[in-house]
Structures are given as C-alpha cells and as structure tokens.
C-alpha atoms as a PDB file:
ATOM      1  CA  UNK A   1       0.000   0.000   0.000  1.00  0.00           C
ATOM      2  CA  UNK A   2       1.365   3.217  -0.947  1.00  0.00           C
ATOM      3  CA  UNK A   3       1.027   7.036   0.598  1.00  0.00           C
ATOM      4  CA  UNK A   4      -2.556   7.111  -1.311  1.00  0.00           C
ATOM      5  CA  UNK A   5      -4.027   4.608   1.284  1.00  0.00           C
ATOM      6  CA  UNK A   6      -6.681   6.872   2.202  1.00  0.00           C
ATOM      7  CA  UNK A   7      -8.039   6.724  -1.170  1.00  0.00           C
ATOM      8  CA  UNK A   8      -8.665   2.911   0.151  1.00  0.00           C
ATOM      9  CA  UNK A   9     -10.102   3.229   3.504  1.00  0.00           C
ATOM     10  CA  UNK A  10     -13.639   1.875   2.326  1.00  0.00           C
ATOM     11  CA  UNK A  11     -11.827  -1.403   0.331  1.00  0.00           C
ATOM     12  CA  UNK A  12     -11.474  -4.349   1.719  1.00  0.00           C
ATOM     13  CA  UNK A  13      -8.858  -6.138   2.176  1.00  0.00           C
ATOM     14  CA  UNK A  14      -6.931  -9.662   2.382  1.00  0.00           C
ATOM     15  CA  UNK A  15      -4.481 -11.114   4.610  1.00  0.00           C
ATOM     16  CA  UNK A  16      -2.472 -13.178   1.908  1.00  0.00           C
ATOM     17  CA  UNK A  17       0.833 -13.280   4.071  1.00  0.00           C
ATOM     18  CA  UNK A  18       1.447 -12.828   7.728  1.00  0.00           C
ATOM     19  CA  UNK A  19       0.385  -9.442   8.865  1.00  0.00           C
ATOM     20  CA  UNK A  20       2.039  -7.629  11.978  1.00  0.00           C
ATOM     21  CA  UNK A  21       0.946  -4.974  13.902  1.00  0.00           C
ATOM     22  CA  UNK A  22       3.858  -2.970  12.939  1.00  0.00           C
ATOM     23  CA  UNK A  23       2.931  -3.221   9.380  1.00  0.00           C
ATOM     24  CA  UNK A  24      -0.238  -0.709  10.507  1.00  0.00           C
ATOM     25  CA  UNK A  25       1.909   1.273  12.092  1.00  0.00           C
ATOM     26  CA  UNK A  26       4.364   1.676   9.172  1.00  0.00           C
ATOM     27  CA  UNK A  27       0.897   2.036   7.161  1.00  0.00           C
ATOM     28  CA  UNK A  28      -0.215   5.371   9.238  1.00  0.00           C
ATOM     29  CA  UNK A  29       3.812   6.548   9.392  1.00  0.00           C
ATOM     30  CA  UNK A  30       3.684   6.689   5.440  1.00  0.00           C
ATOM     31  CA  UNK A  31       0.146   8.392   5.310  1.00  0.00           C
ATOM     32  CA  UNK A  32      -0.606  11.213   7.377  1.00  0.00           C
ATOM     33  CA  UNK A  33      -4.021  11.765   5.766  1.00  0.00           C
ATOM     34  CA  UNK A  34      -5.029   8.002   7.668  1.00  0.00           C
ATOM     35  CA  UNK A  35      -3.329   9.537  10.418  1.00  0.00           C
ATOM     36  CA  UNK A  36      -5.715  12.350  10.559  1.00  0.00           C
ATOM     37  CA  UNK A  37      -8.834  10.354   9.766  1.00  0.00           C
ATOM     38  CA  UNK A  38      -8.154   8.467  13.317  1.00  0.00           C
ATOM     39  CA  UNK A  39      -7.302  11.500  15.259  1.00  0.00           C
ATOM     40  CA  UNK A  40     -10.507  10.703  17.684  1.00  0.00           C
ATOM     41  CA  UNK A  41      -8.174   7.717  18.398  1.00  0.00           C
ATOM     42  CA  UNK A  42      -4.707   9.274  19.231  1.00  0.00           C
ATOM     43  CA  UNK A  43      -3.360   7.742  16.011  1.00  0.00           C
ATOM     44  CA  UNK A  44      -0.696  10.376  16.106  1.00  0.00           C
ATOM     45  CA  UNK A  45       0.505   9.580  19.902  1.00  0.00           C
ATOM     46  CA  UNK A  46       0.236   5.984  19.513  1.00  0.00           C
ATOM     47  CA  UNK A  47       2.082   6.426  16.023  1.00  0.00           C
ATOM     48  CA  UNK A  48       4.706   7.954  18.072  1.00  0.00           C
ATOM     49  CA  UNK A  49       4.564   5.430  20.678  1.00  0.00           C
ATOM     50  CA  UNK A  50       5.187   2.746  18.604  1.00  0.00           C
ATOM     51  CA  UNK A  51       8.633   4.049  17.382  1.00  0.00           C
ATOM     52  CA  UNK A  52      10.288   4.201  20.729  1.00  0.00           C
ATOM     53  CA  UNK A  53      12.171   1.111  19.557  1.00  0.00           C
ATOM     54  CA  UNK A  54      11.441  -1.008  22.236  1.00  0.00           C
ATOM     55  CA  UNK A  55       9.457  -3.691  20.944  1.00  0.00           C
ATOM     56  CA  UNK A  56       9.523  -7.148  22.400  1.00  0.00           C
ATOM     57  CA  UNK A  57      10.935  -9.992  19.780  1.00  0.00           C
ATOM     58  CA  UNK A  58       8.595 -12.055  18.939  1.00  0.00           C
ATOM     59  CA  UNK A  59       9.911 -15.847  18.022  1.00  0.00           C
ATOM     60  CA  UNK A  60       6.278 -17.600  18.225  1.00  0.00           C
ATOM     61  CA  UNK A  61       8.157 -20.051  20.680  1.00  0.00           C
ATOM     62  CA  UNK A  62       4.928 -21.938  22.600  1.00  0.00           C
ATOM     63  CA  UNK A  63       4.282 -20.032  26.077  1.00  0.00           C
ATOM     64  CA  UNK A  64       1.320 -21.459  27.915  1.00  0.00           C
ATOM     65  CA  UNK A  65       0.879 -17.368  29.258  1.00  0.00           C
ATOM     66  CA  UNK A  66       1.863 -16.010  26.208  1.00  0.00           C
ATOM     67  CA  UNK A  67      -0.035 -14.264  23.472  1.00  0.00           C
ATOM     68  CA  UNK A  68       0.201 -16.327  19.695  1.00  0.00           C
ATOM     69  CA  UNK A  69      -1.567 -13.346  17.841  1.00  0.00           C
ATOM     70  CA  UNK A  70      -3.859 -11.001  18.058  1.00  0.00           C
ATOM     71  CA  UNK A  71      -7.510 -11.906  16.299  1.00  0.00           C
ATOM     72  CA  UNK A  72      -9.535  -9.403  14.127  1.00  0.00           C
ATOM     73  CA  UNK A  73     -13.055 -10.529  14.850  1.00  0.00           C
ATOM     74  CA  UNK A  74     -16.853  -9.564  14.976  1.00  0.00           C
ATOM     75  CA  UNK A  75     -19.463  -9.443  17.679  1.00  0.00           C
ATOM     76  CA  UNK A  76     -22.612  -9.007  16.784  1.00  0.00           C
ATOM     77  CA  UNK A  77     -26.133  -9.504  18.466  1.00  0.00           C
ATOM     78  CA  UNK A  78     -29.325  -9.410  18.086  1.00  0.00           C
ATOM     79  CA  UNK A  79     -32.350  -8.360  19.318  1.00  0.00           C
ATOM     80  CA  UNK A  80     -35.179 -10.880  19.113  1.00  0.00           C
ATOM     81  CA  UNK A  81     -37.880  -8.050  19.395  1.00  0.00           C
ATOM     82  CA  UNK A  82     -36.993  -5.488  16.858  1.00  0.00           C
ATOM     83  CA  UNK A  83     -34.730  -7.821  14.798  1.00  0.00           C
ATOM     84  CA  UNK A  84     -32.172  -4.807  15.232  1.00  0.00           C
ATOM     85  CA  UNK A  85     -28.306  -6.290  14.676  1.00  0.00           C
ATOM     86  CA  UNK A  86     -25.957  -4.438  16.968  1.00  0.00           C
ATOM     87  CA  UNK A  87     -22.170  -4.214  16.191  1.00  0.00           C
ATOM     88  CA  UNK A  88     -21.855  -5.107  12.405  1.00  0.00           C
ATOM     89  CA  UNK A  89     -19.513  -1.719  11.540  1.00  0.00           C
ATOM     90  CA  UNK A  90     -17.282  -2.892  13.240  1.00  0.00           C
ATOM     91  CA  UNK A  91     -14.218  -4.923  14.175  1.00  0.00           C
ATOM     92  CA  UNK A  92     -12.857  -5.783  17.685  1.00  0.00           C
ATOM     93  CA  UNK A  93      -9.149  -7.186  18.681  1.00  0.00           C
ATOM     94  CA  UNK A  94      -7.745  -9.354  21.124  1.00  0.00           C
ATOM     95  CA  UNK A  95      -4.911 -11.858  22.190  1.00  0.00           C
ATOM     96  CA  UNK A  96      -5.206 -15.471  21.426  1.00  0.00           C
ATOM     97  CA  UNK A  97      -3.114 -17.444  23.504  1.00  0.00           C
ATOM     98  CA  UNK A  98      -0.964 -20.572  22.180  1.00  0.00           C
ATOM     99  CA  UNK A  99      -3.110 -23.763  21.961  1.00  0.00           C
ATOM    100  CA  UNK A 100      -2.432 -25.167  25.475  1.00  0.00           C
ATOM    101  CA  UNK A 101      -0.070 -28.534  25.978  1.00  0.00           C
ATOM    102  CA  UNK A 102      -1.071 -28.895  29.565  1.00  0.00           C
ATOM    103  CA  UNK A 103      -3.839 -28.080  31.828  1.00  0.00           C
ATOM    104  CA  UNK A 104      -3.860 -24.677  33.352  1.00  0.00           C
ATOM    105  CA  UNK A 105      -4.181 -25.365  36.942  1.00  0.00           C
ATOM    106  CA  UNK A 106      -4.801 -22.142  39.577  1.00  0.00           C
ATOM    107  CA  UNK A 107      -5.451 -22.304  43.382  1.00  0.00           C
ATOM    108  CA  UNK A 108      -5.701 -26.272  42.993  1.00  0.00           C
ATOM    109  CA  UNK A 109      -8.781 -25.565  40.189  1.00  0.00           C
ATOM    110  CA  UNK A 110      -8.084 -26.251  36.327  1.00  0.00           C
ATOM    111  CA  UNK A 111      -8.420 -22.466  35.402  1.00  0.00           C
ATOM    112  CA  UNK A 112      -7.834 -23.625  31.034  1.00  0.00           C
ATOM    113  CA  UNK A 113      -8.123 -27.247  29.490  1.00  0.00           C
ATOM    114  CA  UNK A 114      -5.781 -28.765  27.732  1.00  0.00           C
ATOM    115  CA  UNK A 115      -6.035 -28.006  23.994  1.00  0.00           C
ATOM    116  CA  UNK A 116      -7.845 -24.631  24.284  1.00  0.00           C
ATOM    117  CA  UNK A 117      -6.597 -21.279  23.974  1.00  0.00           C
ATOM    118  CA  UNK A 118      -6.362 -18.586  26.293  1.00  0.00           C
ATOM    119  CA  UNK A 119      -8.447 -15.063  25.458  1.00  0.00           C
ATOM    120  CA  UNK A 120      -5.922 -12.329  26.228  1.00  0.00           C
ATOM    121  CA  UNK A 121      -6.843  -8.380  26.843  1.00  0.00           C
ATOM    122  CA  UNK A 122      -4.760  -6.113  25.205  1.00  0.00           C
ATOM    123  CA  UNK A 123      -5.993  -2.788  26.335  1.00  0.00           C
ATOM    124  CA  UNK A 124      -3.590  -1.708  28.964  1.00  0.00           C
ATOM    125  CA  UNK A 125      -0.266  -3.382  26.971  1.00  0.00           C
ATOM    126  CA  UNK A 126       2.185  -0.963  25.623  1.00  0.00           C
ATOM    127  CA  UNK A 127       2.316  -0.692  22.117  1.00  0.00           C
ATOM    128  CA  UNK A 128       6.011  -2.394  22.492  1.00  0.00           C
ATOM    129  CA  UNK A 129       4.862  -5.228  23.557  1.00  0.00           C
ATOM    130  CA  UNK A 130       2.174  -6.167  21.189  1.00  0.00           C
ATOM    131  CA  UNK A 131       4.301  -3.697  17.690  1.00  0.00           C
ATOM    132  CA  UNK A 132       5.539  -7.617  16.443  1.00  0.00           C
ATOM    133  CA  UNK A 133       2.498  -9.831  17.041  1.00  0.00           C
ATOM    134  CA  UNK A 134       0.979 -11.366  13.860  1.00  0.00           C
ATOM    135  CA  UNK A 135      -2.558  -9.978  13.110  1.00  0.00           C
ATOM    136  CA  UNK A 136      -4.930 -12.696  11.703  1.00  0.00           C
ATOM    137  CA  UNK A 137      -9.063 -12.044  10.773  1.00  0.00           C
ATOM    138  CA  UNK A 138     -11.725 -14.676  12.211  1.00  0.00           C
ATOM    139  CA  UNK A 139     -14.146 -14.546   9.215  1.00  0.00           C
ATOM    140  CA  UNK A 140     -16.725 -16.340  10.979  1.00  0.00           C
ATOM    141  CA  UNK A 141     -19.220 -14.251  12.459  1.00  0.00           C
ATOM    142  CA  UNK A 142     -21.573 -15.399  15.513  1.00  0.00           C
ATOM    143  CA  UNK A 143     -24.324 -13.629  15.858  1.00  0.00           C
ATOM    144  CA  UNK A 144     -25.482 -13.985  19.488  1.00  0.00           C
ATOM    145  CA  UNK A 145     -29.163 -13.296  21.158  1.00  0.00           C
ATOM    146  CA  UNK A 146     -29.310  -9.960  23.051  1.00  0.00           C
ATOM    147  CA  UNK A 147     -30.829 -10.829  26.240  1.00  0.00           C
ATOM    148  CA  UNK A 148     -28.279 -14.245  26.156  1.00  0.00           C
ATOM    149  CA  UNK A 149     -25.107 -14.014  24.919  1.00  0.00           C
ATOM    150  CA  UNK A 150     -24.391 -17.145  25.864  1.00  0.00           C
ATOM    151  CA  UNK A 151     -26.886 -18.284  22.735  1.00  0.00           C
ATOM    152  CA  UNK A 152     -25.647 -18.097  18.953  1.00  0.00           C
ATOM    153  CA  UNK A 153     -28.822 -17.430  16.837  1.00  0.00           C
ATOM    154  CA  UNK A 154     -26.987 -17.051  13.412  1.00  0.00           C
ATOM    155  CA  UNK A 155     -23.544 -17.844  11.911  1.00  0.00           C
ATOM    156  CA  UNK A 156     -22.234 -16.159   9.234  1.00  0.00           C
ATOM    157  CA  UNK A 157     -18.641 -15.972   7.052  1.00  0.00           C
ATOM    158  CA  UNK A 158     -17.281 -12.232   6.025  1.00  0.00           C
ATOM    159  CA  UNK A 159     -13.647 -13.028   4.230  1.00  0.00           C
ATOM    160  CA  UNK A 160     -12.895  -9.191   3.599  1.00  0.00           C
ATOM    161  CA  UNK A 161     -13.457  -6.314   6.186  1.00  0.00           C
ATOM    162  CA  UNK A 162     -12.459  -3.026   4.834  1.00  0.00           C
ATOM    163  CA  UNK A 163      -8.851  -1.565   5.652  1.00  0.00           C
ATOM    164  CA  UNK A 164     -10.826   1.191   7.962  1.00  0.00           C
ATOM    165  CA  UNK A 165     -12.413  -1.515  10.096  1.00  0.00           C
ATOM    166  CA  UNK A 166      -8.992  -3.252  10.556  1.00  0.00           C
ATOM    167  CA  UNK A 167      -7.148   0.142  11.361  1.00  0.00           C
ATOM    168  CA  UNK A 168      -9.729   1.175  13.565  1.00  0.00           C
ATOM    169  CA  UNK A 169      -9.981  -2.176  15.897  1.00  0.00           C
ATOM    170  CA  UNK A 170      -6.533  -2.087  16.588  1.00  0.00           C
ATOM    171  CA  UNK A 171      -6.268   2.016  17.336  1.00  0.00           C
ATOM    172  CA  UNK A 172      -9.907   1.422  19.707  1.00  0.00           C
ATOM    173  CA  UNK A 173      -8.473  -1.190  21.323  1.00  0.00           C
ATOM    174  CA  UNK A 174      -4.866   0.752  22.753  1.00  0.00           C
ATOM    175  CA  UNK A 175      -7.119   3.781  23.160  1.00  0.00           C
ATOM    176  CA  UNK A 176      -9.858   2.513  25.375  1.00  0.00           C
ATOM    177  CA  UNK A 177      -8.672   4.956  27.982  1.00  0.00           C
ATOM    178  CA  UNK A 178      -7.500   7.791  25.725  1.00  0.00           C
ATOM    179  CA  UNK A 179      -3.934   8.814  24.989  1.00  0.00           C
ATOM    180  CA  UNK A 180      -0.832   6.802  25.765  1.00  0.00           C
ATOM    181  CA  UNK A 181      -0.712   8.754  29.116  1.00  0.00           C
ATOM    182  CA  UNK A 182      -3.978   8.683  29.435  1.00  0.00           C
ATOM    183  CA  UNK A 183      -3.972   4.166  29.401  1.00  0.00           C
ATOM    184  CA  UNK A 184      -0.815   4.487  32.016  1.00  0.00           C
ATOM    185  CA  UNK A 185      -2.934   6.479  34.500  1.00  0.00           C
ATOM    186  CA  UNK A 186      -5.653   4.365  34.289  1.00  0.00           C
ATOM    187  CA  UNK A 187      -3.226   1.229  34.648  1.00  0.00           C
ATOM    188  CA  UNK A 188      -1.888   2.554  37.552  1.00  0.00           C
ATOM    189  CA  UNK A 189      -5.325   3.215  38.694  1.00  0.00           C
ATOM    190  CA  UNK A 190      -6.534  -0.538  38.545  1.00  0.00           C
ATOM    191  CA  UNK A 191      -2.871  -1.657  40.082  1.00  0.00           C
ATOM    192  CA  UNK A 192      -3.613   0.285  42.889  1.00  0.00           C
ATOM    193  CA  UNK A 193      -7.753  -1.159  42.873  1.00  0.00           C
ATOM    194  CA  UNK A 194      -6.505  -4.857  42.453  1.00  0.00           C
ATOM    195  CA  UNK A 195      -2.970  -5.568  43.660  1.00  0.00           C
ATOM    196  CA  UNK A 196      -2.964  -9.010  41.694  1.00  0.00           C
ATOM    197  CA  UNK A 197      -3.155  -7.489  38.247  1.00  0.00           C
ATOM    198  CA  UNK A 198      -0.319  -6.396  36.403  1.00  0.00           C
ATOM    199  CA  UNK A 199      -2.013  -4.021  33.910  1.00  0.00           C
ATOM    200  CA  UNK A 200       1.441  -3.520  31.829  1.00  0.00           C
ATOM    201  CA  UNK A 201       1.164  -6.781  30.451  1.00  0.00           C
ATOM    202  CA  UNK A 202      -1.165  -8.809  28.503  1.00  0.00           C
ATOM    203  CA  UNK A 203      -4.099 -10.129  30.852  1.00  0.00           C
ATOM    204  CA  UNK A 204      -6.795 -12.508  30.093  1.00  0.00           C
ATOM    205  CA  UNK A 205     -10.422 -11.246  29.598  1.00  0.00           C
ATOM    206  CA  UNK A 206     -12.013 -12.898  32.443  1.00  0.00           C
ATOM    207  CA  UNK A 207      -9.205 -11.248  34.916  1.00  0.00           C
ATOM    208  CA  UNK A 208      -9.442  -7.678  33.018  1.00  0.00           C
ATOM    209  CA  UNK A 209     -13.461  -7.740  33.788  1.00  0.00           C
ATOM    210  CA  UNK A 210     -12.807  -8.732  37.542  1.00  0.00           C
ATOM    211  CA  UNK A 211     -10.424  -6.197  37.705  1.00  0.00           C
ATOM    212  CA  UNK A 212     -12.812  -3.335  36.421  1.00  0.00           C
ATOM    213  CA  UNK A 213     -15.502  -4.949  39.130  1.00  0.00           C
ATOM    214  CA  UNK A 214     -13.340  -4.586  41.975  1.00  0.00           C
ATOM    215  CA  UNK A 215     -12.745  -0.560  40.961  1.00  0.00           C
ATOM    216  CA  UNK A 216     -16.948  -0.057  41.607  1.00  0.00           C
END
C-alpha cells in the first residue's frame, strides 16, 4: 500500500501473508491523511509510541501465558424483538493465547483445558509489547441473542473487512482509555484497585473484567 491509502479506507482487504501490527503502524507513518482520519483515536501519539524502539521480539516459541496473535473478529447480536443487529460496523481485537499442551491449573482448580486457547486483553499493553504480534481475521461471524449471549442465533462468514475496520480495531483497542498517558494512568489506577493485576502486560479477559468490578 502506498502514501494514497486513504483513497482505500472503504476497500477491503486480504491477509495473503502474515500481517504484523507494525505493518499498521508503518501504514499510518507513510500516510498522514489516515493519520488524521483516526485522530478521535490518538493515532498520532500511539504512532509515536510505537517508534520508541522497544518492541519485544517475537519468536512464536509456545508459552502457555503467552499471546500467539492477536484476532480481528466480529461481535454481533441481536435483538429478538426489533430484529435490530448491533455491532456489524465494526471490528474488535484481542490476544489469542498458544493452543495449550497442559492443563492450566490455579489455586488447585483447572483455570484452562488442555487443547484450548487462552483469550488475552490487550488494552492496557504498551504498544512495544504487542508492535511484532501477527494480526490474523476470524471470518466467521456469531451472531449472538441480546438478552443471552451465551446463545448463537446465526452464523455467518465475512472473508474481507475493509482496511478502515482493521485500522480502527486495533487504534480502539490501545485507546480505550485515551492517549498513551492517558492508558498508564488508568493502569496505575486498577494496580492500585486490584494488587494481583499487572495491567502492563497482557491479561486474560475474564481477569481484566474482575479487575474493572473490583474498581466499583
């Protein structure tokens, strides 16, 4: 993709090799127009972020608490009285762990199964840690009911999201809280709130939500 990506925003796109994360940051670096369209994100600080130069190697060596790549993916739902769809505009992102060789055992209880994959937040990780991770697209959509999400009503392929969606589900994702700064203050917040989570690394999605319970 060249410095007219903008012109492309709406197109969608293909994965046909491996994909980093730092190939959407070199994207935005070459194309300050993209740059600008994601401003409401703090592309431009997270842009910056990204070329400290302190990324973390990434060898795809199996790590039972270790993140395999990150996974482009839809949620949508519906509602059963209106027939209303919530969510299809858009993408969401999140760690996938490596496809576990043992049980996950924690406080004496099997906390992951053998064979299955750990779900991994990414929201509070610093850009270096996730800038070499491969980026891969789940192009199977389950639509869930509304009032159970627990209950897939409708399943559905979509091969090609648009280069906007992917862009955007990454930049959401590292901005949840706002700017760089912003995410470390609000890390430092939840430290403080749950002294068991370490909120500068990659945590899984059950132990992010418990964390955000214990700050109400």
């Amino acid at each position: 993709m060249t410095e007219s990506t903008v012109a492309y925003l709406m197109e969608p796109v293909q994965f046909r090799d491996a994909i980093y994360v730092r190939d959407i940051f070199s994207l935005l670096d070459r194309n300050p127009g993209v740059v600008d369209v994601f401003r409401r994100l703090y592309a431009a600080d997270y842009l910056a972020e990204s070329k400290k130069g302190d990324a973390v190697p990434y060898t795809g060596e199996y790590d039972p608490q270790g993140v395999e790549y990150l996974e482009l993916f839809y949620d949508w739902e519906k509602n059963n009285q209106t027939g209303e769809l919530k969510g299809v505009h858009r993408l969401w992102v999140g760690g996938v762990g490596f496809q576990l060789r043992d049980d996950v055992v924690e406080d004496g209880q099997v906390r992951h199964q053998l064979g299955t994959r750990i779900r991994w937040a990414i929201k509070f990780s610093p850009i270096g840690d996730i800038l070499n991770l491969p980026l891969r697209i789940n192009s199977e959509v389950d639509v869930t009911d509304s009032e159970n999400i627990t209950r897939t009503v409708h399943t559905f392929q979509i091969l090609n999201p648009t280069l906007a969606q992917v862009i955007h589900a990454l930049l959401w994702e590292l901005s949840w809280a706002g700017s760089p700064s912003d995410t470390e203050d609000l890390a430092a917040t939840l430290r403080n709130a749950a002294d068991e989570a370490n909120m500068s690394e990659p945590m899984s999605a059950e132990d992010f939500i418990e964390s955000l319970k214990k700050m109400g």
